[in-house]
Protein backbone atom coordinates (compact mmCIF):
# COMPACT_ATOMS: atom_id res chain seq x y z
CA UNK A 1 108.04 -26.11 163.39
CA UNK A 2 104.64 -26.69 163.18
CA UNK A 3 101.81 -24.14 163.71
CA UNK A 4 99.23 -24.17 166.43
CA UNK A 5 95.98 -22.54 166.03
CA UNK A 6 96.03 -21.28 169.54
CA UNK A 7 98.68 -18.68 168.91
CA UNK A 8 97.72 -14.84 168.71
CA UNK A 9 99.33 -12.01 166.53
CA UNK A 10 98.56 -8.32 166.41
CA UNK A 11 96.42 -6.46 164.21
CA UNK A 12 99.22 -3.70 163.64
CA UNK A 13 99.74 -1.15 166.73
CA UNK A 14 96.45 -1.61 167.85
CA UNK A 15 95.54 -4.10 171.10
CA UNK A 16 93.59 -6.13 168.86
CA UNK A 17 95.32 -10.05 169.21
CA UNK A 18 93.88 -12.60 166.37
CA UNK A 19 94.42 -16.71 166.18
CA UNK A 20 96.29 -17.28 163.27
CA UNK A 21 93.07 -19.16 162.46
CA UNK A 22 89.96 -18.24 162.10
CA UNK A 23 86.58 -19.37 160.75
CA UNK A 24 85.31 -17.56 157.31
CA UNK A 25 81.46 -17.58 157.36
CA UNK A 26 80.79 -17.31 153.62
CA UNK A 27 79.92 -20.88 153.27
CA UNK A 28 77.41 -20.45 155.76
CA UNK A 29 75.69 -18.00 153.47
CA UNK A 30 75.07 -21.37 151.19
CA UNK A 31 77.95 -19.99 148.13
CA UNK A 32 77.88 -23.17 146.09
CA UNK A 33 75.03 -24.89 147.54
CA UNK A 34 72.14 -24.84 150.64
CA UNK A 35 73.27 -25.81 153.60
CA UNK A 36 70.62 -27.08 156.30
CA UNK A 37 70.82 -25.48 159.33
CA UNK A 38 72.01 -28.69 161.30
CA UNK A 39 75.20 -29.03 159.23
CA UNK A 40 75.60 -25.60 159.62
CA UNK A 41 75.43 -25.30 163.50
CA UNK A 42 77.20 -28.77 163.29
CA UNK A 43 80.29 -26.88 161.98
CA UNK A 44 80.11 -24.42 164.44
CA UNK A 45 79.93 -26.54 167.52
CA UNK A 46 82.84 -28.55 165.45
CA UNK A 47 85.56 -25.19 165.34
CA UNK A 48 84.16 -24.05 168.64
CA UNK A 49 85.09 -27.35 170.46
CA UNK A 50 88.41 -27.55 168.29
CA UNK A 51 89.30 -24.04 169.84
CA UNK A 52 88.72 -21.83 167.54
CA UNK A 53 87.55 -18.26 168.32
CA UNK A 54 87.87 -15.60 165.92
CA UNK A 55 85.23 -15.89 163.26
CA UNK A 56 84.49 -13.66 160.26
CA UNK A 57 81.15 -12.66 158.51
CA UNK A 58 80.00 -10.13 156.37
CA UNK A 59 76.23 -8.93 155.71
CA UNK A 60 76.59 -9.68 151.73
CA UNK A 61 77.24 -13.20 153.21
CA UNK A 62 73.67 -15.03 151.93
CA UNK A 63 72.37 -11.21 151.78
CA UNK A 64 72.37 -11.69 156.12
CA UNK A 65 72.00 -15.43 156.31
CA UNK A 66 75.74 -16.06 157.90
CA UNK A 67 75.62 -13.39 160.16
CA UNK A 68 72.15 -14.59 161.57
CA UNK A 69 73.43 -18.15 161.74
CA UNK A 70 76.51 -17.23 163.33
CA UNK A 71 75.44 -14.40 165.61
CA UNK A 72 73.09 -17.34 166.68
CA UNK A 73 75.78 -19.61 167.78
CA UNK A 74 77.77 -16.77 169.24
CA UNK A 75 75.22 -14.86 171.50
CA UNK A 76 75.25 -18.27 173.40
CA UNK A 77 79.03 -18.10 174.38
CA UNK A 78 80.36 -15.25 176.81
CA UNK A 79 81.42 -12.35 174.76
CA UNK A 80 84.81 -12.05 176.05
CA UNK A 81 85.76 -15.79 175.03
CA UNK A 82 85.70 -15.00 171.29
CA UNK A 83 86.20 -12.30 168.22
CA UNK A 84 84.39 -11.67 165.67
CA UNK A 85 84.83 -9.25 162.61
CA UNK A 86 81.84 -8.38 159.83
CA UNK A 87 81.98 -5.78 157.39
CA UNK A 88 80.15 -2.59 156.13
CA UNK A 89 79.31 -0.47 152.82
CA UNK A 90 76.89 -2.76 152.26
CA UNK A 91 73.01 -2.42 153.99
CA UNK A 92 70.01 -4.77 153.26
CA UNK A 93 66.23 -3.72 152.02
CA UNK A 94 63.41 -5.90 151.37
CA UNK A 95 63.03 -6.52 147.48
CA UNK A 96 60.15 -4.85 145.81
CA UNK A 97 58.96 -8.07 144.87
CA UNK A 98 59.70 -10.98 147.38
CA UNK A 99 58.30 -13.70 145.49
CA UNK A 100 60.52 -13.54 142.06
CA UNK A 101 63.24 -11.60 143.97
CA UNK A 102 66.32 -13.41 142.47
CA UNK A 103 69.46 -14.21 145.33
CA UNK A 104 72.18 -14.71 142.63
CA UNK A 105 74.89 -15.75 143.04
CA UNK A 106 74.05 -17.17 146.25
CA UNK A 107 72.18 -20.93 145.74
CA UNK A 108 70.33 -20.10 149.11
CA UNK A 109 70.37 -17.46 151.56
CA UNK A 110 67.91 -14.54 152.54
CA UNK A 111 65.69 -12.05 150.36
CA UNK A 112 67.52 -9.08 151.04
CA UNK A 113 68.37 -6.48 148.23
CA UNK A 114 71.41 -4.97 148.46
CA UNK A 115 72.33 -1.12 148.27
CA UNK A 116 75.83 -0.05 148.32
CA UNK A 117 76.65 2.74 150.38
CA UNK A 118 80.02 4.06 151.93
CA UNK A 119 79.22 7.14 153.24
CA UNK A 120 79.43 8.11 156.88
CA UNK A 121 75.59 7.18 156.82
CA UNK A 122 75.63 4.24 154.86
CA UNK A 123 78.74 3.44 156.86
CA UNK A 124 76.74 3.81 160.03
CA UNK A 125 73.72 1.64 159.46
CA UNK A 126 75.56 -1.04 158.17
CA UNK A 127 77.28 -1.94 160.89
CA UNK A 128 73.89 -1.58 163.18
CA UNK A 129 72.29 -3.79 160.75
CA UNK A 130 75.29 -6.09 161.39
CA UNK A 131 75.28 -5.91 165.21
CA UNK A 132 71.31 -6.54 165.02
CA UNK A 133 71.45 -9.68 162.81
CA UNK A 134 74.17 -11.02 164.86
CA UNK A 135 72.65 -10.00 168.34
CA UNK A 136 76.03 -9.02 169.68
CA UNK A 137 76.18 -5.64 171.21
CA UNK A 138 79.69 -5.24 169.67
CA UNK A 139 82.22 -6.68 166.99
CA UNK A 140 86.12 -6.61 167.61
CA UNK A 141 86.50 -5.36 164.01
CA UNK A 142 84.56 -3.78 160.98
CA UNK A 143 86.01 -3.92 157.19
CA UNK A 144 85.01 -1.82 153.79
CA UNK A 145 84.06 -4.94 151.77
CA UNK A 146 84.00 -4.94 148.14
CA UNK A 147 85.21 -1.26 146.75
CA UNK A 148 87.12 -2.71 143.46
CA UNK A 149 86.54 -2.76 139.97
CA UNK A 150 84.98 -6.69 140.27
CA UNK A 151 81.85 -5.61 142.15
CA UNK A 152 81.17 -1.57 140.58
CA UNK A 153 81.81 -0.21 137.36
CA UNK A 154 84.45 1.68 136.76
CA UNK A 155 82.95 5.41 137.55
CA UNK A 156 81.23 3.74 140.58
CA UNK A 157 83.94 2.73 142.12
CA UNK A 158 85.54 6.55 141.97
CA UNK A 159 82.20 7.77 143.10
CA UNK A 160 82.32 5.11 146.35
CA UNK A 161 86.19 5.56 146.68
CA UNK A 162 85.24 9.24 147.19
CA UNK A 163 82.73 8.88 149.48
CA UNK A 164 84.44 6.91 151.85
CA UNK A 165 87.21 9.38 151.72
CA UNK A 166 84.88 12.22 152.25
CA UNK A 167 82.65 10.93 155.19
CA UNK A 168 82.72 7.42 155.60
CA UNK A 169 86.09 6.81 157.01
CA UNK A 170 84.84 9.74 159.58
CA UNK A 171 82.33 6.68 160.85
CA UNK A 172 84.84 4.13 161.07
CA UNK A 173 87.06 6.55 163.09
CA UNK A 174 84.37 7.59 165.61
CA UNK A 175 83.78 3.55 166.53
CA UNK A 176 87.22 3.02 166.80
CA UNK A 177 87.65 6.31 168.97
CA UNK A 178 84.59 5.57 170.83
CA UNK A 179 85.64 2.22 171.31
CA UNK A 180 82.36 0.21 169.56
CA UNK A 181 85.27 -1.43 167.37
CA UNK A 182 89.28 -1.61 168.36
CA UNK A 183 90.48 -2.02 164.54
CA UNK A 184 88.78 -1.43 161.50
CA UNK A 185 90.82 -2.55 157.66
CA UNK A 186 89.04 -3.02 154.08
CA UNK A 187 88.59 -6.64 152.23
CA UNK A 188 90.73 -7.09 148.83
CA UNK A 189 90.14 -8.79 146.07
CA UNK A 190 92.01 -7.93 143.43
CA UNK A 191 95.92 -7.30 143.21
CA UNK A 192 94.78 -3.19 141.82
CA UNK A 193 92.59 -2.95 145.03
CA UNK A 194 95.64 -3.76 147.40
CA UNK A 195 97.61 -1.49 145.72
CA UNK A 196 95.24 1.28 145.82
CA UNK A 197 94.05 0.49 149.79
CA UNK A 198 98.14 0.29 150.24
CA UNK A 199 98.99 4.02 148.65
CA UNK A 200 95.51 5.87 149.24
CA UNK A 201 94.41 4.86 152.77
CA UNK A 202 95.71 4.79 155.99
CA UNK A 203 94.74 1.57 157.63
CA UNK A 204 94.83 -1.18 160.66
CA UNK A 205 94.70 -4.09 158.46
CA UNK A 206 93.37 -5.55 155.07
CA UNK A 207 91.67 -8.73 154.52
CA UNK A 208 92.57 -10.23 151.24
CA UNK A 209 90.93 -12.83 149.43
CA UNK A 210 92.80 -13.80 146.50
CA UNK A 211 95.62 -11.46 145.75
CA UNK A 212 98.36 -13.81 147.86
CA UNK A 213 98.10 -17.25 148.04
CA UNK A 214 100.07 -20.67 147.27
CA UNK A 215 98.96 -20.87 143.60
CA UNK A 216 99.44 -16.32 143.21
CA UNK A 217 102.14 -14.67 144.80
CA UNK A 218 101.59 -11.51 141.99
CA UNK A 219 101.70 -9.09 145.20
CA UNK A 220 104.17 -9.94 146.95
CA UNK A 221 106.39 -7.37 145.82
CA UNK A 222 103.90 -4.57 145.62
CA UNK A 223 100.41 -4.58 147.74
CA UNK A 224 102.38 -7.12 150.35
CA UNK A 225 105.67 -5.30 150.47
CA UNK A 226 103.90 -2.36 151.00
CA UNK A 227 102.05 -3.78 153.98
CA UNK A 228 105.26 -4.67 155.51
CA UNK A 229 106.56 -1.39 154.93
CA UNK A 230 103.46 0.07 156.73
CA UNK A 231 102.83 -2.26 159.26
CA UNK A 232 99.80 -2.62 158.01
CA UNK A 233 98.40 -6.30 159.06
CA UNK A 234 97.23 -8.74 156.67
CA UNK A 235 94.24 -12.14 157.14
CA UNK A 236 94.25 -13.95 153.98
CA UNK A 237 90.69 -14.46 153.76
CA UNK A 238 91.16 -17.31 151.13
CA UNK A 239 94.27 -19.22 151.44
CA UNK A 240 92.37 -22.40 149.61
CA UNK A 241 91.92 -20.07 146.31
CA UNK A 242 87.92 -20.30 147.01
CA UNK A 243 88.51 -24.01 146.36
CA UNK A 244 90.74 -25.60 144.11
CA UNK A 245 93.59 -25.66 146.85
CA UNK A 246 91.05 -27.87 148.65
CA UNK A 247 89.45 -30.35 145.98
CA UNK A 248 92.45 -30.05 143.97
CA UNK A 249 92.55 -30.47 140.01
CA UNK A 250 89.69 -32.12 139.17
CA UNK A 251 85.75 -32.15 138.69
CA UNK A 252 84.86 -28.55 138.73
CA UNK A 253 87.31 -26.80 141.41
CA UNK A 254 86.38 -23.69 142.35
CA UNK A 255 88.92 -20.64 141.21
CA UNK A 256 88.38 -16.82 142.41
CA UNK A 257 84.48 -18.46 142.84
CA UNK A 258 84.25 -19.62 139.44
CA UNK A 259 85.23 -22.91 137.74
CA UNK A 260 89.05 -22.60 137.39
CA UNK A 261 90.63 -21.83 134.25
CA UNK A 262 92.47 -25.24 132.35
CA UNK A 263 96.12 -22.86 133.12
CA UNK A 264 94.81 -22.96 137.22
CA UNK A 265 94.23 -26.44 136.64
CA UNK A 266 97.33 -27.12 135.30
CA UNK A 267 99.26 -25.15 138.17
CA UNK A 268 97.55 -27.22 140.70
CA UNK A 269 98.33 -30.75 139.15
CA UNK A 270 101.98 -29.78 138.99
CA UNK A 271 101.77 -28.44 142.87
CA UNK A 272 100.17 -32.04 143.67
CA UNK A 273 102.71 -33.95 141.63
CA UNK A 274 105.53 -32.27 144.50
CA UNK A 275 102.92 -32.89 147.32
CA UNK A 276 102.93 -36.41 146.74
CA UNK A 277 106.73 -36.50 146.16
CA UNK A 278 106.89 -35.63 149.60
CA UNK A 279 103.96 -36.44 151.04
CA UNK A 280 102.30 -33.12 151.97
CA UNK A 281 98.87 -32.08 151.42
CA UNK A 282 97.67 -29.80 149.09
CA UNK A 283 95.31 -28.20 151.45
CA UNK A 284 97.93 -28.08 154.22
CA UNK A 285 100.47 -26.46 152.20
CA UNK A 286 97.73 -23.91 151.38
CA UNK A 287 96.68 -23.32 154.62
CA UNK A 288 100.24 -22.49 155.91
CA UNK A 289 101.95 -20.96 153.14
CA UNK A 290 100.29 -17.58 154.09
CA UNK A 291 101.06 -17.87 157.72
CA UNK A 292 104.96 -17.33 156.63
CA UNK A 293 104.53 -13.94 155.50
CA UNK A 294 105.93 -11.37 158.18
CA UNK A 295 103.00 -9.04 157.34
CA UNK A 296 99.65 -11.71 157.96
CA UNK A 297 98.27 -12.38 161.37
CA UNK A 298 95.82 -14.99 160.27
CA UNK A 299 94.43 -16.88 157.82
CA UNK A 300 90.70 -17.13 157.35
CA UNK A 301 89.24 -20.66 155.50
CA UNK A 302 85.76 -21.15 155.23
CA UNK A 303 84.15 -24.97 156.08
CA UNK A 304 80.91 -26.52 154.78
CA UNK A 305 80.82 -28.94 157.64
CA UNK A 306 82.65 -30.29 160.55
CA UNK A 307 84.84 -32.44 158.96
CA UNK A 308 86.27 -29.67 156.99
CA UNK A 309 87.03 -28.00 160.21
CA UNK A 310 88.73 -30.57 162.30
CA UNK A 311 90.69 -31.76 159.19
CA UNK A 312 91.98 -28.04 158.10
CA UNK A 313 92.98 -27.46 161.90
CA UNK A 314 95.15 -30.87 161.38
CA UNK A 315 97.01 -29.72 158.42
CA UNK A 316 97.77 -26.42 160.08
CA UNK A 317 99.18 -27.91 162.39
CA UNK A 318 101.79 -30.66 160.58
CA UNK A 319 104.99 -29.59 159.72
CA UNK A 320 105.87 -29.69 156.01
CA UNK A 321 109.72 -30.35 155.08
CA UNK A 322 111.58 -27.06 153.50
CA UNK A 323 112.44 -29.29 150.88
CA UNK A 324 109.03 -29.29 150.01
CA UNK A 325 108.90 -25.68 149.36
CA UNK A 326 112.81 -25.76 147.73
CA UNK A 327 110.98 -28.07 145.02
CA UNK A 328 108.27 -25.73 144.17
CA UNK A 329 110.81 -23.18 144.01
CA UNK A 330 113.03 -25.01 141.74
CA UNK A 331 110.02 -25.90 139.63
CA UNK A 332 109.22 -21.97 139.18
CA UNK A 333 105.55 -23.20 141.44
CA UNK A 334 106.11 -20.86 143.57
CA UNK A 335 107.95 -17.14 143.91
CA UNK A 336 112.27 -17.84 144.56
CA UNK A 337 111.81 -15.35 147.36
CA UNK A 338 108.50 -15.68 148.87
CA UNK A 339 108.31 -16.45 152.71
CA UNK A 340 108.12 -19.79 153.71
CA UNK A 341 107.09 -22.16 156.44
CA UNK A 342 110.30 -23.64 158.37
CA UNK A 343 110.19 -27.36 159.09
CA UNK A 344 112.82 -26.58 162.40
C-alpha cells in the first residue's frame, strides 16, 4: 500500500496532527551552495501547490536566512491552512565585524553570530526572534536544536543540559500551557543524544536527523524502542542521510553533511545493486523506510528546487514490493527486524 502525503498522524497525546511529509528548510539556508531567491520561492510555490503543508525551519538555518525566506512565503497563505515548526537555544547578534564576519559552514546565508543559550531567557528570545523573522504571530511547534556532543564540547554540553533542566524547559512549558505552541520536542543528531533526550527528558516528540534511517538502523533497539515505549513521537528530519540516499554512490555524496566515508559508499552501491534488481528507487526506498516505524509521524526531506519536490512526493507515494525489503534483509542491508513498508 502506497503512502499519500495527505495523511495526518499525531504528535503523541497532544492535538497536534502532522503530514507524514513535510518540507525541511535547511537547504533554503544555502547548506552546500547559494541558492537565488527565485529557485528558492520556486520550490516553495512547487510543495505548496503539490499539497504540502507542514514545513520546518530553524534560526541556525543560514544564521536566519530560511526562516526569512520561508516566513515570506508563509505570511501570504491563511494561517490555519498550514504548520510550521522552528527551533530555539539558539539567538542571533550582529558580528563585531560585518565585513570579514565568516558564515561557515553555510556557502551563503545571513551575517548573524550565533550565541547559544538554553535558559528560560535564552529560551524565550529565541523563539521571538523566530516568530519575528518569520512574521507569523505563532508556530505549531518549537524544538531544542543542537544540545549533543557534535555542536559543544564536552563540559558545554553538561553546562547547557543543565540549564535547560533548570529554567529553560520552564519556557517551553509556559508556551505550551499558554497555548503560543501545542507541542514542543528536541532535534537529534547523534544515536548518544536520543538516548539521553529518551531517559533524561520528558517530551512530545524528537526530531532526528541521522540516528534512524535506511543506510543506520543503530537505534532501533535503544533511542527508537524507547520512543515507542514512551509514546514519544518521532519526524526523521533526514531520511536521505543529508544526501547520499538521494545522489547515490558517486561524485561527492553528502554523508551526516560531509563527503561520505568509502564504507557509506560501499553500503549504498550494494543498496542500489537490490534497487535495480527490483526496480525501486533509492530515494524512494529512503523516503518511506522511516514512515514504517510505529513511533514516526513524519518524515522531513529538504529540496533545492522544485523538481526535487514534485519528484520526492512521487516516490512517497509508489509502492515498493516486500520482496524488496526481504532482499536487503537477506543481504544483512538492512536490520532482520526493523519495520517495514507493506506492498498490500
Amino acid at each position: 500500500m502506497a503512502f499519500k502525503i495527505s495523511s495526518h498522524r499525531n504528535i503523541s497525546d497532544t492535538d497536534l496532527e502532522l503530514q507524514i511529509f513535510g518540507f525541511g528548510s535547511a537547504h533554503l539556508g544555502e547548506m552546500y551552495g547559494v541558492v537565488d531567491e527565485a529557485d528558492s520561492q520556486a520550490t516553495l510555490n512547487a510543495a505548496w501547490a503539490a499539497g504540502v503543508r507542514y514545513y520546518d525551519t530553524a534560526p541556525w538555518y543560514g544564521r536566519g536566512l530560511a526562516e526569512h525566506r520561508l516566513g515570506g512565503f508563509l505570511r501570504t497563505k491563511k494561517r490555519n491552512d498550514f504548520q510550521i515548526t522552528t527551533k530555539v537555544g539558539r539567538t542571533l547578534l550582529r558580528p563585531k565585524d560585518p565585513v570579514n564576519f565568516d558564515r561557515t559552514p553555510w556557502k551563503g546565508g545571513l551575517n548573524f553570530e550565533v550565541r547559544f543559550d538554553y535558559s528560560y531567557t535564552g529560551i524565550m528570545r529565541s523563539y521571538e526572534q523566530a516568530i519575528q523573522r518569520l512574521a507569523l504571530d505563532t508556530v505549531d511547534a518549537l524544538l531544542i536544536h543542537d544540545l549533543d556532543a557534535s555542536n559543544h564540547p564536552e563540559d558545554q554540553v553538561t553546562h547547557h543540559q543543565k540549564e535547560l533542566a533548570s529554567s529553560g524547559i520552564k519556557a517551553l512549558d509556559e508556551l505550551k500551557s499558554s497555548g503560543d505552541i501545542q507541542s514542543y520536542g528536541m532535534g537529534i543528531n547523534t544515536n548518544e543524544a536520543l538516548m539521553y533526550a529518551t531517559s533524561e527528558m520528558q517530551l512530545d516528540f524528537l526530531l532526528v536527523a541521522m540516528p534512524y534511517t535506511l543506510l543506520d538502523q543503530t537505534s532501533l533497539h535503544t533511542g527508537m524502542a524507547d520512543c515507542v515505549k514512551s509514546n514519544t513521537s518521532v519526524i526523521i528530519g533526514a531520511p536521505l542521510a543529508s544526501g547520499i540516499l538521494a545522489t547515490g554512490a558517486r561524485g561527492n555524496g553528502k554523508y551526516n553533511y560531509q563527503t561520505a566515508p568509502e564504507a557509506v559508499q560501499k553500503k549504498v552501491r550494494n543498496i542500489e545493486t537490490v534497487c535495480l534488481s527490483h526496480d525501486v528507487s533509492l530515494t524512494g526506498a529512503a523516503l518511506q523506510f522511516p514512515l514504517a516505524h510505529p513511533a514516526v509521524s513524519s518524515i522531513i526531506p529538504g529540496a533545492v528546487n522544485a523538481d526535487q519536490i514534485r519528484q520526492n512526493i512521487a516516490l512517497v507515494e509508489t509502492p515498493i514490493p516486500d520482496a524488496f525489503w526481504t532482499e536487503l534483509k537477506n543481504k544483512n542491508l538492512l536490520v532482520n527486524d526493523a519495520p517495514t513498508p507493506s506492498a498490500d
